[in-house]
PDB file of N, CA and C in Angstrom:
ATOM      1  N   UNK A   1     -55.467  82.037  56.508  1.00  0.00           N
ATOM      2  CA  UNK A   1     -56.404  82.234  55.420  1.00  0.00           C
ATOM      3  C   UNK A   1     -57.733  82.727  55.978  1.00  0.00           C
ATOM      4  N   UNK A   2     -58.132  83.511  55.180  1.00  0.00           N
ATOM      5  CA  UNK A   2     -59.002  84.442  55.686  1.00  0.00           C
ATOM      6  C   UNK A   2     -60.767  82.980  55.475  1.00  0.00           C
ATOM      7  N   UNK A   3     -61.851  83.002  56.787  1.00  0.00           N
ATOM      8  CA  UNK A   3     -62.750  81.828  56.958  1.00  0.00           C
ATOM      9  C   UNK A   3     -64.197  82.680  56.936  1.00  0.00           C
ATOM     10  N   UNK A   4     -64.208  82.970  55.780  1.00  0.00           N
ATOM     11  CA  UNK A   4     -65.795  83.559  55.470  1.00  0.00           C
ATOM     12  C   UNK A   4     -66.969  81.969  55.247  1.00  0.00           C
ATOM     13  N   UNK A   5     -67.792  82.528  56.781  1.00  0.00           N
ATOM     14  CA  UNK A   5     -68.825  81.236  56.961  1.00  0.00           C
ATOM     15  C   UNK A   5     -70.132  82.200  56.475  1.00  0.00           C
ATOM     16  N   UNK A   6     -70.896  80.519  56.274  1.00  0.00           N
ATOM     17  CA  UNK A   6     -72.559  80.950  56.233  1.00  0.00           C
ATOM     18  C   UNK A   6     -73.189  80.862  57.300  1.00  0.00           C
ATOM     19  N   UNK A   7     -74.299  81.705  57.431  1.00  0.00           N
ATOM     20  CA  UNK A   7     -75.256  81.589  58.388  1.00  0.00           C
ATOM     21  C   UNK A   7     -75.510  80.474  58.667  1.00  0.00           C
ATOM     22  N   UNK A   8     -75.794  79.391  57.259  1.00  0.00           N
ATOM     23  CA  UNK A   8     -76.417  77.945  57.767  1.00  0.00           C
ATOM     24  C   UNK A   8     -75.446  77.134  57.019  1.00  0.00           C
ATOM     25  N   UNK A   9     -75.279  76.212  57.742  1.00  0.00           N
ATOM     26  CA  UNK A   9     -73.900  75.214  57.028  1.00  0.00           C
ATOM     27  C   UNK A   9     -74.872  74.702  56.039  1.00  0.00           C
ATOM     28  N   UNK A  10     -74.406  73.887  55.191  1.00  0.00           N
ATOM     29  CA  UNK A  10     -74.972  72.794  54.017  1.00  0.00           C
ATOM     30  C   UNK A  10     -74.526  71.564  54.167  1.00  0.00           C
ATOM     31  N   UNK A  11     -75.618  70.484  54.700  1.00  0.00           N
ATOM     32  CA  UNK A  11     -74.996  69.335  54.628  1.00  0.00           C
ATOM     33  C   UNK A  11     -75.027  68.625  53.328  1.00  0.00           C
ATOM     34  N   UNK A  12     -74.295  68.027  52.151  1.00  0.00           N
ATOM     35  CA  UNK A  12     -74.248  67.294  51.201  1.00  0.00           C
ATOM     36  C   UNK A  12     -73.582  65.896  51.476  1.00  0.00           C
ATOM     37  N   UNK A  13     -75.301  64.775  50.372  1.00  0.00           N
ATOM     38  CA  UNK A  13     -74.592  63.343  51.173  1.00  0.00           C
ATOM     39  C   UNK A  13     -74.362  62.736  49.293  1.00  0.00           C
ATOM     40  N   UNK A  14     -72.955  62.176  50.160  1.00  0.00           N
ATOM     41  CA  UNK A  14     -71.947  61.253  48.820  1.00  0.00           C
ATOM     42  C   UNK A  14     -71.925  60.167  48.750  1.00  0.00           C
ATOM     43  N   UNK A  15     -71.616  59.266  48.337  1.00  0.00           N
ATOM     44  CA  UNK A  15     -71.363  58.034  48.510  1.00  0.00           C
ATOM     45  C   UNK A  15     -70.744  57.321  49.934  1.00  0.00           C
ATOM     46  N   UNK A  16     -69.896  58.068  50.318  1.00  0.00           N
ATOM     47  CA  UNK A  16     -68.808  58.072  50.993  1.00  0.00           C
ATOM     48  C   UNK A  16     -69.115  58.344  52.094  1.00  0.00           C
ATOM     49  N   UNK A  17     -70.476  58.579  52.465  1.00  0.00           N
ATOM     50  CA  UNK A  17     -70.950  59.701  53.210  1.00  0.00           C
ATOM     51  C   UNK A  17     -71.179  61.065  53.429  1.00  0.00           C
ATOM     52  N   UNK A  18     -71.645  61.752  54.649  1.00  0.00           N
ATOM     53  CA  UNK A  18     -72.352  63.541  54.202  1.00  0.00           C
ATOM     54  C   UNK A  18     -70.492  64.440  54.679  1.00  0.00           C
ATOM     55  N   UNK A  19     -70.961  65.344  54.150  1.00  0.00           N
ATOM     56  CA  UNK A  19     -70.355  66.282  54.336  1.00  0.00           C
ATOM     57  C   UNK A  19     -70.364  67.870  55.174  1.00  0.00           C
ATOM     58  N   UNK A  20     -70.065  68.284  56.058  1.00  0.00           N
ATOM     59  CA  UNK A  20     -70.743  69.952  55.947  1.00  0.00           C
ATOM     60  C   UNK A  20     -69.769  70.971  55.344  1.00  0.00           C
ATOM     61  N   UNK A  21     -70.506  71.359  54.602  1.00  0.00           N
ATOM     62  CA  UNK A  21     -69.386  72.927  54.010  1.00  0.00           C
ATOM     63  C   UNK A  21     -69.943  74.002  54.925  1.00  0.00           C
ATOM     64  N   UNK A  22     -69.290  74.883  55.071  1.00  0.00           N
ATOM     65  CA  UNK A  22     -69.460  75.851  55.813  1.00  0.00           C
ATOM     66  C   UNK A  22     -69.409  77.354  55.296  1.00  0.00           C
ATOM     67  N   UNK A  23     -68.970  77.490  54.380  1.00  0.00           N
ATOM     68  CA  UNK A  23     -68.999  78.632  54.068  1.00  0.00           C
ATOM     69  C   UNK A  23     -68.315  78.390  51.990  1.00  0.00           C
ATOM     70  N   UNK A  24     -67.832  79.647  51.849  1.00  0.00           N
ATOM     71  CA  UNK A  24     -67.353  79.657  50.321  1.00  0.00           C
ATOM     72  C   UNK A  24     -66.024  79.027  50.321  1.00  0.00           C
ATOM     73  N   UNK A  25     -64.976  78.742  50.992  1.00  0.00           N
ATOM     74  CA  UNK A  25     -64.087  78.392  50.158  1.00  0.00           C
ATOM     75  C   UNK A  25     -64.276  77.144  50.734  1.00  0.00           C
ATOM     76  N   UNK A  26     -65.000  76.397  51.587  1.00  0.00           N
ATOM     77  CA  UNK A  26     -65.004  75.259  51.682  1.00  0.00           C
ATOM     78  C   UNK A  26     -65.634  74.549  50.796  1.00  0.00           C
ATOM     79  N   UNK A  27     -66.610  75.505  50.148  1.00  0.00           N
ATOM     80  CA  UNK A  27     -67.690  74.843  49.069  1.00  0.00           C
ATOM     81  C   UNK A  27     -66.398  74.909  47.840  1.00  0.00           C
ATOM     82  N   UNK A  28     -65.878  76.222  47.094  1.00  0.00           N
ATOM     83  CA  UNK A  28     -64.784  76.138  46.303  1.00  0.00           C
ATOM     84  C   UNK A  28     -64.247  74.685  46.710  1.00  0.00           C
ATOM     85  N   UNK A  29     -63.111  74.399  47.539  1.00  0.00           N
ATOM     86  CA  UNK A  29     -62.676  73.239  48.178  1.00  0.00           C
ATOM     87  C   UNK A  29     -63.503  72.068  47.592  1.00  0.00           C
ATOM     88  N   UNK A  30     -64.961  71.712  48.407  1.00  0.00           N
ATOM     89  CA  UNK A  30     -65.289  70.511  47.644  1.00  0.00           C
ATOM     90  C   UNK A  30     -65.825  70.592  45.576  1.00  0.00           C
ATOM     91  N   UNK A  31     -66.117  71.864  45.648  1.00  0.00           N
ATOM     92  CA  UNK A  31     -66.554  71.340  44.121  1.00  0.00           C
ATOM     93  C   UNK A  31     -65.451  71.511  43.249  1.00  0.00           C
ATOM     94  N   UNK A  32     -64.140  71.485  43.351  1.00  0.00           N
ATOM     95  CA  UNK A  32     -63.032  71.500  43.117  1.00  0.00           C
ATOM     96  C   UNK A  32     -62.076  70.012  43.130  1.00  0.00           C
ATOM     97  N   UNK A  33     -62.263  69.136  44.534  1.00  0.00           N
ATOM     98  CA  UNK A  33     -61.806  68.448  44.850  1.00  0.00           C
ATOM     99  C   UNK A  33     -62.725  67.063  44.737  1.00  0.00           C
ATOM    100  N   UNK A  34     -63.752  67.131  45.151  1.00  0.00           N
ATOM    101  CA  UNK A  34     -64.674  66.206  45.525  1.00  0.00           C
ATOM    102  C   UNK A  34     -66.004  65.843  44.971  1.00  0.00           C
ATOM    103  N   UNK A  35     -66.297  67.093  44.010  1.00  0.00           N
ATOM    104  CA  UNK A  35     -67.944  67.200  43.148  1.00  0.00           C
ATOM    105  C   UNK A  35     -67.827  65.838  42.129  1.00  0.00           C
ATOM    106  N   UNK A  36     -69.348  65.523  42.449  1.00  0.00           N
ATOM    107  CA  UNK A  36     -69.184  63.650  41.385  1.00  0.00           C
ATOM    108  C   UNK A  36     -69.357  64.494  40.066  1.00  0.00           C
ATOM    109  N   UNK A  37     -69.724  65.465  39.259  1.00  0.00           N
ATOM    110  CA  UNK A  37     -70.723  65.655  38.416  1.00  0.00           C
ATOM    111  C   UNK A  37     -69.783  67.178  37.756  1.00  0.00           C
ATOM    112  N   UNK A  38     -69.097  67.156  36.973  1.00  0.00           N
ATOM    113  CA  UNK A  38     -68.159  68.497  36.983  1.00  0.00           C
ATOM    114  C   UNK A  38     -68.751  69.447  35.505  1.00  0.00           C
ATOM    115  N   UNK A  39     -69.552  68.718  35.161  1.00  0.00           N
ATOM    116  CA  UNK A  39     -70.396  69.179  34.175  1.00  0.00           C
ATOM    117  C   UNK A  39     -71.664  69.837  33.575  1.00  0.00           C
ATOM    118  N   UNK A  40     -72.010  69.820  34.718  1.00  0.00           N
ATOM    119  CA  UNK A  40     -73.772  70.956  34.580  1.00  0.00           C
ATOM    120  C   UNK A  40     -73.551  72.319  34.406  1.00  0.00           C
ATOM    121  N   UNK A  41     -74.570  73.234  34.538  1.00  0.00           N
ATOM    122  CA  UNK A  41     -74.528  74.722  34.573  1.00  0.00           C
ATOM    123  C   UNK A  41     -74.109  75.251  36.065  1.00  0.00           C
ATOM    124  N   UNK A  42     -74.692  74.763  36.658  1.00  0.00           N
ATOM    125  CA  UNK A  42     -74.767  74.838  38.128  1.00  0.00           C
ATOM    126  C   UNK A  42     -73.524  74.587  38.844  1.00  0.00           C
ATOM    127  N   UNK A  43     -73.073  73.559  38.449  1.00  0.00           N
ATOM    128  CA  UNK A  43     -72.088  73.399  38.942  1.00  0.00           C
ATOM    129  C   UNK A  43     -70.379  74.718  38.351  1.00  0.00           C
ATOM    130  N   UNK A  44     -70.690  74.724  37.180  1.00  0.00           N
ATOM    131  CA  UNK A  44     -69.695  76.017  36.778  1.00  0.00           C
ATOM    132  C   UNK A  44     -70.510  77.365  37.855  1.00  0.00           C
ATOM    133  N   UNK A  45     -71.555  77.958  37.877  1.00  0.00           N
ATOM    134  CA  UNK A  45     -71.728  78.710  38.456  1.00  0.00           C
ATOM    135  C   UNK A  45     -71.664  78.868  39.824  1.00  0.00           C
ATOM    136  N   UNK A  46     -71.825  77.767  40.650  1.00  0.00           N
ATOM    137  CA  UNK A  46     -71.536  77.807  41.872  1.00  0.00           C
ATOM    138  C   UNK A  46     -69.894  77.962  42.258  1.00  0.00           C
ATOM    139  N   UNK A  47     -68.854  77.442  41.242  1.00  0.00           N
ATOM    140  CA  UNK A  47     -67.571  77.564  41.499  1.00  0.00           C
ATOM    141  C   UNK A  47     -67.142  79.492  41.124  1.00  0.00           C
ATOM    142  N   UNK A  48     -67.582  79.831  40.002  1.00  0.00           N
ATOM    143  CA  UNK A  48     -67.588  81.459  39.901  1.00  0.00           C
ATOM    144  C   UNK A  48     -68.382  82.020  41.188  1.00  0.00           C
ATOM    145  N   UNK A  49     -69.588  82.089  41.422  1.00  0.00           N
ATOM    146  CA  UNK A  49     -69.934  82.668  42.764  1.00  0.00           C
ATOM    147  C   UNK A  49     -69.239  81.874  44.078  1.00  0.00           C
ATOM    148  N   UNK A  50     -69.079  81.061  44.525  1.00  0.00           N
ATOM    149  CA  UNK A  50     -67.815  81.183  45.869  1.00  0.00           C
ATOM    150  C   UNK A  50     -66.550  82.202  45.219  1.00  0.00           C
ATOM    151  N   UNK A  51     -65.894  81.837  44.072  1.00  0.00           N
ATOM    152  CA  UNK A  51     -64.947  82.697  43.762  1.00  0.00           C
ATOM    153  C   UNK A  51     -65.127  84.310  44.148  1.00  0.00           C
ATOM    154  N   UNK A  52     -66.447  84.592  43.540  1.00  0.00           N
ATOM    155  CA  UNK A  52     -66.638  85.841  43.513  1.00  0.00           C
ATOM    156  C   UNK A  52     -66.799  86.221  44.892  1.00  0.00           C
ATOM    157  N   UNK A  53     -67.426  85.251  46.104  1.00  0.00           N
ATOM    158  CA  UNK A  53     -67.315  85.715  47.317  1.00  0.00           C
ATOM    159  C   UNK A  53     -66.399  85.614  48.198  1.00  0.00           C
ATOM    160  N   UNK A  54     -65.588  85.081  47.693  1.00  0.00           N
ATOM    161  CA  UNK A  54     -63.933  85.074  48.339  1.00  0.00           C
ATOM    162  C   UNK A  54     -63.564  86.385  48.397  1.00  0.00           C
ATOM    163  N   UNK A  55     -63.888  86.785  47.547  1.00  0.00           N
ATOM    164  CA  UNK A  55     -63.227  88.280  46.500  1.00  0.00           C
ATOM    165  C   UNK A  55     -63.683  89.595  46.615  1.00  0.00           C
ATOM    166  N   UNK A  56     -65.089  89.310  47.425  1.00  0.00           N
ATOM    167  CA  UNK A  56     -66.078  90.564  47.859  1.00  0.00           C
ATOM    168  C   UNK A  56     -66.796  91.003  46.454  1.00  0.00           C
ATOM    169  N   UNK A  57     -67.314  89.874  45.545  1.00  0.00           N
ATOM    170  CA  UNK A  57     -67.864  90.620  44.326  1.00  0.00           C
ATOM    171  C   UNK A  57     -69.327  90.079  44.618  1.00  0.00           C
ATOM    172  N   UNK A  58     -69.340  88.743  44.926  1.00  0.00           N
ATOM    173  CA  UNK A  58     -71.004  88.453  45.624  1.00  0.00           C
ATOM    174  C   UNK A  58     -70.865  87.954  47.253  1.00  0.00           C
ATOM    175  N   UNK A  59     -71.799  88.345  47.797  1.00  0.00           N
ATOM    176  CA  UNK A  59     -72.305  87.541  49.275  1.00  0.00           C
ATOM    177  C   UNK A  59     -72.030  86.388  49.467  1.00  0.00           C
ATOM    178  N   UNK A  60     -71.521  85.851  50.440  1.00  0.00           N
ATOM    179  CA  UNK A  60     -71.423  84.356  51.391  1.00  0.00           C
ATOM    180  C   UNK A  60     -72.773  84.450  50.757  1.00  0.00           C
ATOM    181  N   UNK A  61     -73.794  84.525  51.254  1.00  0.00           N
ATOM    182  CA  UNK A  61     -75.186  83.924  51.068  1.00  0.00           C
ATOM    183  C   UNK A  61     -75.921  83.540  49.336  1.00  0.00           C
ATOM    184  N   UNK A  62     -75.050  84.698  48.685  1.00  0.00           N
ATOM    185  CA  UNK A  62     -75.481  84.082  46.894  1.00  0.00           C
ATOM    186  C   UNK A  62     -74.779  82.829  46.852  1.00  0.00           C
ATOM    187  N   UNK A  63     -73.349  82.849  47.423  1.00  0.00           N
ATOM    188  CA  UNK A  63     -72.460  81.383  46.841  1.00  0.00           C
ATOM    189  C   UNK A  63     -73.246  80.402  47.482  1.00  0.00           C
ATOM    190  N   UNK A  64     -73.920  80.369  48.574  1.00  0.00           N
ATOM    191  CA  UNK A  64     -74.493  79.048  49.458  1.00  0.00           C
ATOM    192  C   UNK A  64     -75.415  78.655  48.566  1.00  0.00           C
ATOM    193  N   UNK A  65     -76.813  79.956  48.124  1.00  0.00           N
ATOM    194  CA  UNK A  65     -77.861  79.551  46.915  1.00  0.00           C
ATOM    195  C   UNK A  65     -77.433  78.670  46.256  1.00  0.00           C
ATOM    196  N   UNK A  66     -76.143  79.198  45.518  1.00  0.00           N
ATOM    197  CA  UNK A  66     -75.650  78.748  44.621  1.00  0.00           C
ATOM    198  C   UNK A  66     -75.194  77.213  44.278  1.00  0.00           C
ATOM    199  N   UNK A  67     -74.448  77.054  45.570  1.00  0.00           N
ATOM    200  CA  UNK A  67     -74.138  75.456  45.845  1.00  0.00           C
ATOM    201  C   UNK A  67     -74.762  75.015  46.287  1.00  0.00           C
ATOM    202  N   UNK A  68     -76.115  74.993  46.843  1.00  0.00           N
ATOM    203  CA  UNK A  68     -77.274  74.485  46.809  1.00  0.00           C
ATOM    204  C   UNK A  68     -78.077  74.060  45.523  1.00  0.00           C
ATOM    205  N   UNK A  69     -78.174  74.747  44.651  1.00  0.00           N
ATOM    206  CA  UNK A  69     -78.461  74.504  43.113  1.00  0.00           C
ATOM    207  C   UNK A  69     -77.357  73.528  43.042  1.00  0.00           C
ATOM    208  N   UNK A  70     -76.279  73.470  42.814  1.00  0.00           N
ATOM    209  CA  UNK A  70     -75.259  72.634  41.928  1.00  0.00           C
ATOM    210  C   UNK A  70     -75.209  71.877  42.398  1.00  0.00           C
ATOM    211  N   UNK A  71     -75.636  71.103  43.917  1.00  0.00           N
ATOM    212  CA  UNK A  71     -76.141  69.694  44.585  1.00  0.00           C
ATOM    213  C   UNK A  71     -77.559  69.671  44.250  1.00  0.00           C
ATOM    214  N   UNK A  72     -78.393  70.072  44.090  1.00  0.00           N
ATOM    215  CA  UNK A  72     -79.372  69.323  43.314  1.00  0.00           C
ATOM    216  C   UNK A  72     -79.389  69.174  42.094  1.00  0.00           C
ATOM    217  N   UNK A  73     -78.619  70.054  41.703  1.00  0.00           N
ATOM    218  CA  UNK A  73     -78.373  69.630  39.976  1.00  0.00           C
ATOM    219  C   UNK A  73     -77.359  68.168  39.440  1.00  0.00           C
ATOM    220  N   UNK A  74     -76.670  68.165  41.013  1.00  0.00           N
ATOM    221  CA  UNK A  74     -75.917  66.671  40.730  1.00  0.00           C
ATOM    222  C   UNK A  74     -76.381  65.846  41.688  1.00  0.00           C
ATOM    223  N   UNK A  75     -77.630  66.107  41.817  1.00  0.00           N
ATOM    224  CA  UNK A  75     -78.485  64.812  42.588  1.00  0.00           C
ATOM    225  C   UNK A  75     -77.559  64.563  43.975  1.00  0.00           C
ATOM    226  N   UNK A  76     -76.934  64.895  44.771  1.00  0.00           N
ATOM    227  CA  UNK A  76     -76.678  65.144  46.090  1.00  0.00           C
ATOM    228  C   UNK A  76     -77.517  65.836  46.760  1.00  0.00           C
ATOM    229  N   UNK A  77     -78.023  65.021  48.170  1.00  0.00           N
ATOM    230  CA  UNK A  77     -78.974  66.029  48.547  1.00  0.00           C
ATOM    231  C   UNK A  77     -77.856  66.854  49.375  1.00  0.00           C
ATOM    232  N   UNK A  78     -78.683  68.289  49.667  1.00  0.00           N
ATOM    233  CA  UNK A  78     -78.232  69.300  50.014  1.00  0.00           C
ATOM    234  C   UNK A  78     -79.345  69.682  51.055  1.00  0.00           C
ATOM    235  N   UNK A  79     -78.811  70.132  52.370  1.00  0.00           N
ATOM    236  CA  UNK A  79     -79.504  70.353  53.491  1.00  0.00           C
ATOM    237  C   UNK A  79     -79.280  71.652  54.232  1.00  0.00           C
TER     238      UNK A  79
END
């Protein structure tokens, strides 16, 4: 499977403890599998932009923005 990373990882902390995503489909991966909060704006948009950068329609770097918004929008900090 093809491993499109970001420049800067994102650390997000859970209950459970932090996490690092690394790029888009790892972020897809957790806000798919693991997001506390499946209901904001942010959070739908961050799952369409990784999609879209899987796909070559936006940048690794819009989807990271992106899931950066949708952890502060679900009160996870994001690093």
């Amino acid at each position: 499977m093809f491993k499109m990373k970001w420049h800067d990882p994102v650390e997000v902390d859970l209950s459970q403890g932090s996490q690092l995503v690394q790029g888009p489909v790892e972020a897809l991966v957790f806000l798919l599998d693991a997001w506390p909060d499946r209901r904001g704006p942010r959070y739908v948009a961050a799952r369409s932009f990784c999609r879209a950068a899987i796909s070559g329609r936006k940048s690794a770097e819009e989807a990271r923005q992106m899931f950066i918004e949708a952890a502060q929008e679900a009160q996870i900090t994001a690093h």
